[in-house]
C-alpha atoms as a PDB file:
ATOM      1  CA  UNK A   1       0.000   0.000   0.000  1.00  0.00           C
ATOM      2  CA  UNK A   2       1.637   3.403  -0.780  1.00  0.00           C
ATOM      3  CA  UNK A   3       2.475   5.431   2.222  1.00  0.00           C
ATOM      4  CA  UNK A   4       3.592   9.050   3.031  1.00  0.00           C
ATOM      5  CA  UNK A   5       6.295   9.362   0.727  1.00  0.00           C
ATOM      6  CA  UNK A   6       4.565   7.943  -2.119  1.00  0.00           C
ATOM      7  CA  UNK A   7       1.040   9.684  -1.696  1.00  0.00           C
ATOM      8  CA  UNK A   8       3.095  12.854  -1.054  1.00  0.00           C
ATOM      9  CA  UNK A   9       4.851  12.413  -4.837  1.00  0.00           C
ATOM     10  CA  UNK A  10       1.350  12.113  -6.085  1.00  0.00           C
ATOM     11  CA  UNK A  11      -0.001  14.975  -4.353  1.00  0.00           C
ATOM     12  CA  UNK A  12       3.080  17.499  -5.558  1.00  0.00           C
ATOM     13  CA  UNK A  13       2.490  16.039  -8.915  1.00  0.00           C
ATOM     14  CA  UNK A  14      -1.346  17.092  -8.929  1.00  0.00           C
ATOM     15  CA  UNK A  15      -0.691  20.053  -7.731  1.00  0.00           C
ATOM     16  CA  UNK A  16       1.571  20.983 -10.686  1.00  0.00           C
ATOM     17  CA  UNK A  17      -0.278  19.352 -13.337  1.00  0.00           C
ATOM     18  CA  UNK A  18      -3.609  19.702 -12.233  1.00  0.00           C
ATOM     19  CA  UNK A  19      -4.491  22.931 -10.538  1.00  0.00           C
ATOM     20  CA  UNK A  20      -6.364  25.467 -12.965  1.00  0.00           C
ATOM     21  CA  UNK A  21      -7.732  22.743 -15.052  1.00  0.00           C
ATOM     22  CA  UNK A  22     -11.662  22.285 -15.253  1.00  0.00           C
ATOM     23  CA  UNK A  23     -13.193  18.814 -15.851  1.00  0.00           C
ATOM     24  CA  UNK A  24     -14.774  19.128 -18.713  1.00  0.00           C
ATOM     25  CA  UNK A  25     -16.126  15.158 -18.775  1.00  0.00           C
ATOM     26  CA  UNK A  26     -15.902  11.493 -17.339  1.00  0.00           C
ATOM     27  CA  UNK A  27     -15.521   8.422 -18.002  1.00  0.00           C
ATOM     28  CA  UNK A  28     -15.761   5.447 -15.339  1.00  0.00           C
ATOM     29  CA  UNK A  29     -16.416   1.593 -15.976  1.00  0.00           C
ATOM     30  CA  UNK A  30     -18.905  -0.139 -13.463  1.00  0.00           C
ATOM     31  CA  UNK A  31     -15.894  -0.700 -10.534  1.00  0.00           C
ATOM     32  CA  UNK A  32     -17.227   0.423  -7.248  1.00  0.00           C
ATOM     33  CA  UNK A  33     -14.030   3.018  -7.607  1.00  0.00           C
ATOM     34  CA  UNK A  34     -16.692   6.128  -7.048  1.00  0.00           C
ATOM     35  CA  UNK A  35     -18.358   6.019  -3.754  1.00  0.00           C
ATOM     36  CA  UNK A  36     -20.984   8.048  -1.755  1.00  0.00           C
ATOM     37  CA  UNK A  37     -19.501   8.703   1.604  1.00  0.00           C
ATOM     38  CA  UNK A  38     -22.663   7.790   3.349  1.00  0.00           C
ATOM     39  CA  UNK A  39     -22.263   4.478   1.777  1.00  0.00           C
ATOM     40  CA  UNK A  40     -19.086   3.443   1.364  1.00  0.00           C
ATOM     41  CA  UNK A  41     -19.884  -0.365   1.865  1.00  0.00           C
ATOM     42  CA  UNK A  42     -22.414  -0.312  -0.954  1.00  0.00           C
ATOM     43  CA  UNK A  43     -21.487  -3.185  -3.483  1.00  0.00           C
ATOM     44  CA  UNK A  44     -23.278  -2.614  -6.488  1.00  0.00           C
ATOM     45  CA  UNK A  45     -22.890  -0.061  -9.383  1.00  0.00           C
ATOM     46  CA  UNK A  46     -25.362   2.871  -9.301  1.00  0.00           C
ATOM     47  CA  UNK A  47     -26.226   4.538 -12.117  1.00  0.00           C
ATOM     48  CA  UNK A  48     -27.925   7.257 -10.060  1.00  0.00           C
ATOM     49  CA  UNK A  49     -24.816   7.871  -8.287  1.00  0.00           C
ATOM     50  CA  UNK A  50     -22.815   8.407 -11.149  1.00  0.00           C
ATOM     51  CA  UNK A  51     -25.494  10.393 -12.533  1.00  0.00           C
ATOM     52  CA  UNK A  52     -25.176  12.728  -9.020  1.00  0.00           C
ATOM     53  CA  UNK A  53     -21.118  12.653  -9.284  1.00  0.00           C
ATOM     54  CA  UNK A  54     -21.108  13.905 -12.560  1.00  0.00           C
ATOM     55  CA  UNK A  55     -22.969  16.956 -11.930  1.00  0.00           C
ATOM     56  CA  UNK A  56     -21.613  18.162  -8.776  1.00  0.00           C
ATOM     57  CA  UNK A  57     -17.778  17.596 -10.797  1.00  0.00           C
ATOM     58  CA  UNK A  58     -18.324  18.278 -14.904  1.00  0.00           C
ATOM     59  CA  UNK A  59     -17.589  22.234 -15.129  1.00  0.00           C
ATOM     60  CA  UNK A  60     -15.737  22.471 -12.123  1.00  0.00           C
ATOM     61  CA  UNK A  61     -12.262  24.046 -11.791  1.00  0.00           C
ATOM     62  CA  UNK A  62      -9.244  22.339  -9.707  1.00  0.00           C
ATOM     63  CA  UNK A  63      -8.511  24.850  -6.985  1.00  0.00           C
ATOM     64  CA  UNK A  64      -6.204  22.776  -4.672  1.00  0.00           C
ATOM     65  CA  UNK A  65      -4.963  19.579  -3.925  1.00  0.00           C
ATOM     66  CA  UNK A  66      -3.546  18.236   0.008  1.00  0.00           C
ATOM     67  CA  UNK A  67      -2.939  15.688   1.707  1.00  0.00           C
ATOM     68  CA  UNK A  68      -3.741  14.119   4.629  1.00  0.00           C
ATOM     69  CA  UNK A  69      -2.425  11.133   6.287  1.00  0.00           C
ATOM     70  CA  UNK A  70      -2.441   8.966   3.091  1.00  0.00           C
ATOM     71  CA  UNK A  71      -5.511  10.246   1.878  1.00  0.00           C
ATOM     72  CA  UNK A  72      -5.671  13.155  -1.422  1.00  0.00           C
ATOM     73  CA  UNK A  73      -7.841  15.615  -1.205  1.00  0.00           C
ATOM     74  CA  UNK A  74      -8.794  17.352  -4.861  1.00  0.00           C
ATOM     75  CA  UNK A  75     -11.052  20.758  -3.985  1.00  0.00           C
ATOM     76  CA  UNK A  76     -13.110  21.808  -6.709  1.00  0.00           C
ATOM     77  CA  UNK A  77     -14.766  24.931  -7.563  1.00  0.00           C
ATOM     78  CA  UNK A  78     -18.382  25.562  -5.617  1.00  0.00           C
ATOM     79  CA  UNK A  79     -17.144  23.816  -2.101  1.00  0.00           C
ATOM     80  CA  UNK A  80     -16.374  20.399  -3.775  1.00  0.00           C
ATOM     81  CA  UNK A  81     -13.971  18.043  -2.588  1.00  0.00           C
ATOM     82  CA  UNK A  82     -12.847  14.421  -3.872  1.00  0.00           C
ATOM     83  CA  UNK A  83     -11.129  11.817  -1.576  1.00  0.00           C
ATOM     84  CA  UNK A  84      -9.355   9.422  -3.390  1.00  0.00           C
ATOM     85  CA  UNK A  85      -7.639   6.786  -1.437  1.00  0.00           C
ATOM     86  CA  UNK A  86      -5.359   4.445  -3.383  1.00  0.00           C
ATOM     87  CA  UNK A  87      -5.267   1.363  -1.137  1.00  0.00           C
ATOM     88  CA  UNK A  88      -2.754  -1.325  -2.528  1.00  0.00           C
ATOM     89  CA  UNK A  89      -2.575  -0.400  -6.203  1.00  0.00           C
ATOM     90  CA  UNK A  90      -4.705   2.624  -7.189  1.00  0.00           C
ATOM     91  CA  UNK A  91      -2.597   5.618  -8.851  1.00  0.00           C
ATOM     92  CA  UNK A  92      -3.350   8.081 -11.334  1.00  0.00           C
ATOM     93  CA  UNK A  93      -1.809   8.524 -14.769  1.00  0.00           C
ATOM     94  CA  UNK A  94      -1.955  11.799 -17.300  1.00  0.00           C
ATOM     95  CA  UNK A  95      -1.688  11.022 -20.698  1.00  0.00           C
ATOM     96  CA  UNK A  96      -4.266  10.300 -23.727  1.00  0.00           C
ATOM     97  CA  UNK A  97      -7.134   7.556 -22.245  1.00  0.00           C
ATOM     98  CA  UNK A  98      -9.836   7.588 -25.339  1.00  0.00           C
ATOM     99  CA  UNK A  99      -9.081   4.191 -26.563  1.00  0.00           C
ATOM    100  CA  UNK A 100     -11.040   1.454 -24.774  1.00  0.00           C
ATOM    101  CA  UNK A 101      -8.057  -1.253 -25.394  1.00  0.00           C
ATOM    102  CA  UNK A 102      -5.206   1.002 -24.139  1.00  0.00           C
ATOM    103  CA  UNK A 103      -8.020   2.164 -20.885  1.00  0.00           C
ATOM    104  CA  UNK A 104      -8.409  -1.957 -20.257  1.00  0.00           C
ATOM    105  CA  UNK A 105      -4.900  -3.026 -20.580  1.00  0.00           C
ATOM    106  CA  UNK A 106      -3.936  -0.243 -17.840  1.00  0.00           C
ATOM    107  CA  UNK A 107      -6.383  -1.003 -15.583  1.00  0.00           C
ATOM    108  CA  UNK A 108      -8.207   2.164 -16.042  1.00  0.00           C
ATOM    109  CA  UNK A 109     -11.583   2.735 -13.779  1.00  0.00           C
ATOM    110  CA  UNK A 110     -12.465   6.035 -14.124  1.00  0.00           C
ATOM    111  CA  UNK A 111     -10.737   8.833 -16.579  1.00  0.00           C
ATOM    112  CA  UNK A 112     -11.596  13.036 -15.540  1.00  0.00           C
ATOM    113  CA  UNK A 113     -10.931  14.800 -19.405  1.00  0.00           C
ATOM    114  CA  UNK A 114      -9.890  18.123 -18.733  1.00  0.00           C
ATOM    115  CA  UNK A 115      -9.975  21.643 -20.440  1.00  0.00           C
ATOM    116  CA  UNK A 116      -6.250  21.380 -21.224  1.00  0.00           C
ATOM    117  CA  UNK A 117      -6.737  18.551 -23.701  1.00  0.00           C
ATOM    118  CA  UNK A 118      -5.180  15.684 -21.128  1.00  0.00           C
ATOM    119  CA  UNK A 119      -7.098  13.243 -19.393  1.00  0.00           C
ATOM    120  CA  UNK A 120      -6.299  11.834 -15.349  1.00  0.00           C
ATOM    121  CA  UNK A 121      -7.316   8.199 -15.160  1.00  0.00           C
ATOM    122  CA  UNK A 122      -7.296   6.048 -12.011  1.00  0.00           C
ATOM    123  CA  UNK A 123      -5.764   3.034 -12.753  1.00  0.00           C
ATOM    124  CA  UNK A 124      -6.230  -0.363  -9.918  1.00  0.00           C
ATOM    125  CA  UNK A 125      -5.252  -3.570 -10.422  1.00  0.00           C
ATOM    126  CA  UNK A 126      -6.888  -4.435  -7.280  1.00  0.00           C
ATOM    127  CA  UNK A 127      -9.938  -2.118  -7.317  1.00  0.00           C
ATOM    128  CA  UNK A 128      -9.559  -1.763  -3.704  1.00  0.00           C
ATOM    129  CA  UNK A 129      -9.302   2.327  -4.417  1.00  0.00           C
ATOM    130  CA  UNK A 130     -11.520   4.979  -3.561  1.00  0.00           C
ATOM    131  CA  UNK A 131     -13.299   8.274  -4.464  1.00  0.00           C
ATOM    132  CA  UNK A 132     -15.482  10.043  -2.258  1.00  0.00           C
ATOM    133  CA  UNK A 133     -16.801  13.088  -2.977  1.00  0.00           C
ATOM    134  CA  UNK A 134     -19.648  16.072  -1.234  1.00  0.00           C
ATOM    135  CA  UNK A 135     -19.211  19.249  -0.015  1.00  0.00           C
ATOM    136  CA  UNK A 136     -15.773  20.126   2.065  1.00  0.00           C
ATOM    137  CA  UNK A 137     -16.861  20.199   5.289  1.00  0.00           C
ATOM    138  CA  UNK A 138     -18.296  16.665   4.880  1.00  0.00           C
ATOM    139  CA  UNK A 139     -15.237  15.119   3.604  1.00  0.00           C
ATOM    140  CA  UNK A 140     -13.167  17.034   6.257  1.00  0.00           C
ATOM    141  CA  UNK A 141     -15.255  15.953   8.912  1.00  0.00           C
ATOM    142  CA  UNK A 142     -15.421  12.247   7.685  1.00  0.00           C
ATOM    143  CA  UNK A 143     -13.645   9.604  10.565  1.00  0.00           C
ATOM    144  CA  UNK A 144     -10.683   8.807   8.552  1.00  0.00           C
ATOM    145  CA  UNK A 145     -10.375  12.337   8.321  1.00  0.00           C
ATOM    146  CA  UNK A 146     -10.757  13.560  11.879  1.00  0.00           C
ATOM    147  CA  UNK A 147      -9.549  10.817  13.597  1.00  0.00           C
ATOM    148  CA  UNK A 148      -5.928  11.278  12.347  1.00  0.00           C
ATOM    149  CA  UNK A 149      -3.206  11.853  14.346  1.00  0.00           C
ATOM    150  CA  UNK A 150      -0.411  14.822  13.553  1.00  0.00           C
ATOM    151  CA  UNK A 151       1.331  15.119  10.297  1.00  0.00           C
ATOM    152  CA  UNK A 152       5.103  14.019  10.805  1.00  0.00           C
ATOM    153  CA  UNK A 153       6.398  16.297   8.021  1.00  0.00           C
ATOM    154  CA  UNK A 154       4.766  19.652   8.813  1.00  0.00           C
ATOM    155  CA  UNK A 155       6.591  22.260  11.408  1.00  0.00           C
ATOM    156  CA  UNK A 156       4.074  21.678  13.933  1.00  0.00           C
ATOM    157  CA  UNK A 157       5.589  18.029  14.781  1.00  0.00           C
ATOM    158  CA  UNK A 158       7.977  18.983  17.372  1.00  0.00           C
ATOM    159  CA  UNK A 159       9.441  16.941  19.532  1.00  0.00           C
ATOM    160  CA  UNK A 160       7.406  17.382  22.367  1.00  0.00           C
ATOM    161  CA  UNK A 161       4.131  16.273  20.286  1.00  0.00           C
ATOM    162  CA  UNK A 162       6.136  13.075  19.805  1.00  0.00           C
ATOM    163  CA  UNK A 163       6.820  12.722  22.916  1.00  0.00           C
ATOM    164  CA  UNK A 164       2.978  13.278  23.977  1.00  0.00           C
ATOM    165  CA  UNK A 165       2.076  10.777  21.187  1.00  0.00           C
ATOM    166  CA  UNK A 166       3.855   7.994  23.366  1.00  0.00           C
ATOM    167  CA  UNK A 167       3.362   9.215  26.559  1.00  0.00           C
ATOM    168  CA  UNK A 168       1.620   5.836  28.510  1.00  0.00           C
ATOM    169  CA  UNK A 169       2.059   3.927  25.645  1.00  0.00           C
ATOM    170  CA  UNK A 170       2.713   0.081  26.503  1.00  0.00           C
ATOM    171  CA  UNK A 171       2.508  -1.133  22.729  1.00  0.00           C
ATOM    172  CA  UNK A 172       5.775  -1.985  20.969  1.00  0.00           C
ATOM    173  CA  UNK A 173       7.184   1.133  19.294  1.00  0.00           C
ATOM    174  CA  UNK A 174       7.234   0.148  15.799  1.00  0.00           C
ATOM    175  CA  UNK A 175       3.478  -0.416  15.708  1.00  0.00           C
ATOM    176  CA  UNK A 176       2.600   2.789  17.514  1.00  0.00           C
ATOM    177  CA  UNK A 177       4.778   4.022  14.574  1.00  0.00           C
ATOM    178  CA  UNK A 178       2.178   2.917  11.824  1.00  0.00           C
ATOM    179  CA  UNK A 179      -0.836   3.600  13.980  1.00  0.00           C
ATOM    180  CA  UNK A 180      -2.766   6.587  12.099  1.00  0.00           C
ATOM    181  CA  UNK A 181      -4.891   7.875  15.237  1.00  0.00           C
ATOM    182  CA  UNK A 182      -1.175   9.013  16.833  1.00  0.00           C
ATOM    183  CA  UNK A 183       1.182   9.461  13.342  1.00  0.00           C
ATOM    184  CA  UNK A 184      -0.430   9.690  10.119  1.00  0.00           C
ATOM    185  CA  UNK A 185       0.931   8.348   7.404  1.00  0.00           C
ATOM    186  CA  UNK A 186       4.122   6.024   8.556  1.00  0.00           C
ATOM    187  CA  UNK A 187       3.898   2.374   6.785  1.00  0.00           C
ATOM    188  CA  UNK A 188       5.649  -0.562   7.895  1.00  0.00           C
ATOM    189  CA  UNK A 189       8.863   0.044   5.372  1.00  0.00           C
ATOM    190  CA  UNK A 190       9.014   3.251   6.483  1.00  0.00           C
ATOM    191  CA  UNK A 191       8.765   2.315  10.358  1.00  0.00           C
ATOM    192  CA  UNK A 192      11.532  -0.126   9.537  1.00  0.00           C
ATOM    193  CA  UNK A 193      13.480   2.540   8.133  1.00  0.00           C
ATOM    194  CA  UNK A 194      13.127   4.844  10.984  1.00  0.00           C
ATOM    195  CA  UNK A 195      13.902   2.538  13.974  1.00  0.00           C
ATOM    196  CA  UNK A 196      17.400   1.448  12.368  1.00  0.00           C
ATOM    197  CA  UNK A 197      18.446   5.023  11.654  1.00  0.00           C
ATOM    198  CA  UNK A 198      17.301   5.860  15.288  1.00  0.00           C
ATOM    199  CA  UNK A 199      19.000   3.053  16.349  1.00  0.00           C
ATOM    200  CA  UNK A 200      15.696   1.754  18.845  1.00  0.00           C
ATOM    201  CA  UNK A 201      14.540  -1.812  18.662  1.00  0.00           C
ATOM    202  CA  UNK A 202      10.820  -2.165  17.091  1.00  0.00           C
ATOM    203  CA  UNK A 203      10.572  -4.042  20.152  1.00  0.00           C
ATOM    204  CA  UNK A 204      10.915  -1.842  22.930  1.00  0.00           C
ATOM    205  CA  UNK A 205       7.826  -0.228  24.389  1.00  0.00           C
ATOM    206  CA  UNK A 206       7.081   3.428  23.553  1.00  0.00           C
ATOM    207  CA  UNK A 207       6.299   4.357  26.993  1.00  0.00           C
ATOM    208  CA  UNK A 208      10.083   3.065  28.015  1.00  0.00           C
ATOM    209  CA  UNK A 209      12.053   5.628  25.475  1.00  0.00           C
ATOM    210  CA  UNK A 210      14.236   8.339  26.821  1.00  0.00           C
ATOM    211  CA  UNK A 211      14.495  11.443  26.516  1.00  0.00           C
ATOM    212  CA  UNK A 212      17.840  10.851  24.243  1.00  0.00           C
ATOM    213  CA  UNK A 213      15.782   8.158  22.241  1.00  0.00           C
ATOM    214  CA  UNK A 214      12.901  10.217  21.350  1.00  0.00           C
ATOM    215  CA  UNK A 215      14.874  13.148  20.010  1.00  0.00           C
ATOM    216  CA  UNK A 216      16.898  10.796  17.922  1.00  0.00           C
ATOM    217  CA  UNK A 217      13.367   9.169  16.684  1.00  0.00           C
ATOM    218  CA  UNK A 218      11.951  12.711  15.695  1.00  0.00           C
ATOM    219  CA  UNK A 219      15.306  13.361  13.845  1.00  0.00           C
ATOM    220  CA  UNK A 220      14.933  10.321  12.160  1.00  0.00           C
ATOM    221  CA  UNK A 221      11.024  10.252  11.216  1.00  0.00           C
ATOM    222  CA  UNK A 222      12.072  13.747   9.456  1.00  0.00           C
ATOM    223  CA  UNK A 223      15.139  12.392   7.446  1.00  0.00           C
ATOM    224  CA  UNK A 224      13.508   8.843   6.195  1.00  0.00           C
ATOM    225  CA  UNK A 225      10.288  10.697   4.984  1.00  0.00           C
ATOM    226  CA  UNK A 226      12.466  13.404   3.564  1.00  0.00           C
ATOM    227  CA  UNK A 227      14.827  11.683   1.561  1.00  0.00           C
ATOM    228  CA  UNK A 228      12.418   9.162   0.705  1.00  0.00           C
ATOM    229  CA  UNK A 229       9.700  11.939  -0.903  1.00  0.00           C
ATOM    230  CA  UNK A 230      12.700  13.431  -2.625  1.00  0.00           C
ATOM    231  CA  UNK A 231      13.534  10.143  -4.532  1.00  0.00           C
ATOM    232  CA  UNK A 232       9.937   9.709  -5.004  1.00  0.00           C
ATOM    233  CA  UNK A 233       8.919   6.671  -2.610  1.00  0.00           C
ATOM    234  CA  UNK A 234       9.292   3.018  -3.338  1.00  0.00           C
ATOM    235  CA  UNK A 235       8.239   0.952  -5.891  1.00  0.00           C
ATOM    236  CA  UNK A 236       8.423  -2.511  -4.761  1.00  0.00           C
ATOM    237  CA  UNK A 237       5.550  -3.731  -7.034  1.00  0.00           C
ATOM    238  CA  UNK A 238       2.539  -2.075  -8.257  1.00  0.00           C
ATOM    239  CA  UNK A 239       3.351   1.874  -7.066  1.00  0.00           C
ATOM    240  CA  UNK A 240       3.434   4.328 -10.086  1.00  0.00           C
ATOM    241  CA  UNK A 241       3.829   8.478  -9.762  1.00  0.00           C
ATOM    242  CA  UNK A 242       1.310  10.294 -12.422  1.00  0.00           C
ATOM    243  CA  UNK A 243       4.004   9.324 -15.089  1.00  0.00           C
ATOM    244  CA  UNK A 244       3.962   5.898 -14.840  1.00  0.00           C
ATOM    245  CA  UNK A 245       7.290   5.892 -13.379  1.00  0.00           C
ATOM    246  CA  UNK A 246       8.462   4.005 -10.112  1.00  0.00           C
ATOM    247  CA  UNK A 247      10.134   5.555  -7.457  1.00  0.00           C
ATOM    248  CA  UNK A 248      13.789   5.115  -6.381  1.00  0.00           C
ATOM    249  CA  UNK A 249      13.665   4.454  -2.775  1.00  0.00           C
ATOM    250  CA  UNK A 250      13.628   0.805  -2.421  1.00  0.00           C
ATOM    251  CA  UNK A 251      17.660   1.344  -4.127  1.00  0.00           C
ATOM    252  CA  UNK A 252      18.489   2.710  -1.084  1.00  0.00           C
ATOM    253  CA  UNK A 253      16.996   0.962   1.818  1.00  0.00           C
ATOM    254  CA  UNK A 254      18.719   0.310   5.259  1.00  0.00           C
ATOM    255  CA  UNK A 255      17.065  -2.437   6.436  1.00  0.00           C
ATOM    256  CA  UNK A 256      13.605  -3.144   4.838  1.00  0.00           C
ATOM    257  CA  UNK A 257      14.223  -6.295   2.440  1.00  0.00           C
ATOM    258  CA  UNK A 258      17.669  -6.904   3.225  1.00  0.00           C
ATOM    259  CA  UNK A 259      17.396  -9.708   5.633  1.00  0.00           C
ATOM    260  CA  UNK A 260      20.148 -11.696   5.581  1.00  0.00           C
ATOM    261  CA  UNK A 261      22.430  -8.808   4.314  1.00  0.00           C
ATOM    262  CA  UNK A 262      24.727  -7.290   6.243  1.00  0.00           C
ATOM    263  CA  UNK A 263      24.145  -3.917   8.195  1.00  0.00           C
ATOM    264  CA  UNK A 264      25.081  -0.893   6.619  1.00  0.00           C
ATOM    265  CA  UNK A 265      26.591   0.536   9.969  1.00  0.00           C
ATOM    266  CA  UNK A 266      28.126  -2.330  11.950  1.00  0.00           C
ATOM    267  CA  UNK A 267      28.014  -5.578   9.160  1.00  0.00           C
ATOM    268  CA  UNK A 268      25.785  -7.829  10.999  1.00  0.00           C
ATOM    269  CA  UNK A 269      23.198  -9.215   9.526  1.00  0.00           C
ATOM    270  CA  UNK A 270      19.946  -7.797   9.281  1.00  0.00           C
ATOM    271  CA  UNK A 271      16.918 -10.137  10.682  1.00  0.00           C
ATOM    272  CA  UNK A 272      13.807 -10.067   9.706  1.00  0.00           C
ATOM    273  CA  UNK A 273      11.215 -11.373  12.091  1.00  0.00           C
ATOM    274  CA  UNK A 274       7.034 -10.800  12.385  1.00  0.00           C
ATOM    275  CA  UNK A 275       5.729  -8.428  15.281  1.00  0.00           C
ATOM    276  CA  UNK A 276       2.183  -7.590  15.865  1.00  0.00           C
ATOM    277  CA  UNK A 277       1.259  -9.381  11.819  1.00  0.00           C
ATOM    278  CA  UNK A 278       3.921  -7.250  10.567  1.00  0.00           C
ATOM    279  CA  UNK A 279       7.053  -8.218   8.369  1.00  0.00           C
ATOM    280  CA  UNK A 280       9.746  -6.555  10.456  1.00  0.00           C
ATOM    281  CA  UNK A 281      13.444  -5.716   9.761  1.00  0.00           C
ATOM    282  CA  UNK A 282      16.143  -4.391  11.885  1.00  0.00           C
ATOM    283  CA  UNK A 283      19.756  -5.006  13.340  1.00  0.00           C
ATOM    284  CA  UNK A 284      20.299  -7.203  16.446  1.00  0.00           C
ATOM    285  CA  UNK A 285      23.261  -5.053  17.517  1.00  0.00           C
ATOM    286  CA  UNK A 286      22.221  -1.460  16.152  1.00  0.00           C
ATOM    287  CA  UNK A 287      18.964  -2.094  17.614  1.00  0.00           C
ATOM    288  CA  UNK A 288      19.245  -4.256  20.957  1.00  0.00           C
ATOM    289  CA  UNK A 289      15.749  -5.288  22.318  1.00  0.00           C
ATOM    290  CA  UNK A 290      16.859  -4.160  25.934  1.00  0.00           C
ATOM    291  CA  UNK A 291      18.466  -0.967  24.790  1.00  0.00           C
END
């Protein structure tokens, strides 16, 4: 599933390629890709919704495009908003999508044609994606929404609201790491990533860190995310920027994948064991359990 880094890319991409443009039509297939966000479970096409989507979107301008967590947020003229979540293999794609063989071989669910000439498709292999749409302050007030916890690349996420994240916090660190409701946003190669450069064990409780550990964790949640939205997240299989091309992160992991390889600090070899469901890698000396 594309986290942080990659939904970031995607999110600087729209913003470039996107904002200004109206959508001038639509094309979708009958994939339950478009949802109403009163009924997200609903399982079977609706003509009636489609019908509703396209005239609340067709006409409408892109003013603005955000993130939150790992969700996109697309504001349209007249108080509109889109969700889109990608899941495990939804991404978008500009280019030319008017021929039905090309839309099919791609994976293509839904295609927005815009006043520029290009068209944005949502391609999903898995058709696990989603796009939500209604006025702002619906979609801003929706659960996945509000129930976030603090962005770990904006100003605001000091040290000290790390440090009040964990506070009481019995639950081995690297899954408090990839919970949403206190970080948004961190993924489990990410959290991988960031307990080896911290040097902290996935294992140890987050109410047990020091003082020393925490700053050291906030320094390093900063530089992973960083580096990694600057080579334009990880393409280990099906994640694709609006180009179509992968990113370049996965070429430079520390520990995520390389089991059995040594360390890139101290040579021993990296283990990779399961904690709390979760495929886990780290270094038995960089990161002692008891540390």
């Amino acid at each position: 599933m594309p986290e942080l880094p990659e939904v970031e890319t995607v999110v600087r991409d729209l913003r470039r390629k996107l904002i200004g443009q109206a959508i001038t039509d639509l094309w979708q297939d009958q994939t339950m890709i478009i949802k109403d966000w009163r009924k997200q479970r609903r399982r079977v096409f609706d003509p009636v919704l489609i019908k509703r989507f396209r005239r609340d979107v067709l006409g409408k301008r892109v003013v603005a495009v955000q993130r939150r967590g790992k969700n996109i947020l697309i504001f349209l003229e007249g108080d509109i908003c889109l969700l889109v979540h990608l899941k495990m293999t939804g991404h978008f794609l500009f280019g030319d999508w008017s021929d039905g063989q090309r839309r099919a071989e791609n994976y293509i669910h839904v295609v927005f044609n815009l006043d520029s000439g290009t068209d944005l498709a949502f391609s999903d292999v898995r058709k696990f994606g989603k796009i939500l749409w209604g006025a702002a302050s619906e979609i801003l007030n929706l659960p996945e929404i509000v129930k976030l916890g603090p962005e770990p690349m904006e100003d605001s996420f000091t040290r000290e609201v790390l440090s009040l994240r964990l506070i009481g916090v019995r639950t081995p660190l690297k899954p408090v790491l990839m919970d949403p409701k206190r970080i948004a946003g961190i993924g489990n190669i990410y959290a991988d990533e960031i307990l080896w450069r911290a040097r902290i064990s996935p294992y140890l409780s987050a109410r047990d860190l020091k003082s020393s550990q925490i700053k050291s964790l906030h320094v390093a949640i900063r530089a992973v995310l960083s580096r990694a939205i600057d080579l334009r997240g990880t393409s280990m299989r099906d994640y694709r920027d609006t180009s179509g091309e992968k990113g370049s992160y996965y070429d430079v992991v520390s520990v995520y994948g390389r089991h059995g390889k040594p360390c890139r600090r101290c040579r021993t070899q990296i283990v990779r064991e399961v904690l709390r469901g979760r495929s886990t890698h780290f270094c038995p000396r960089c990161q002692p359990r008891l540390a």
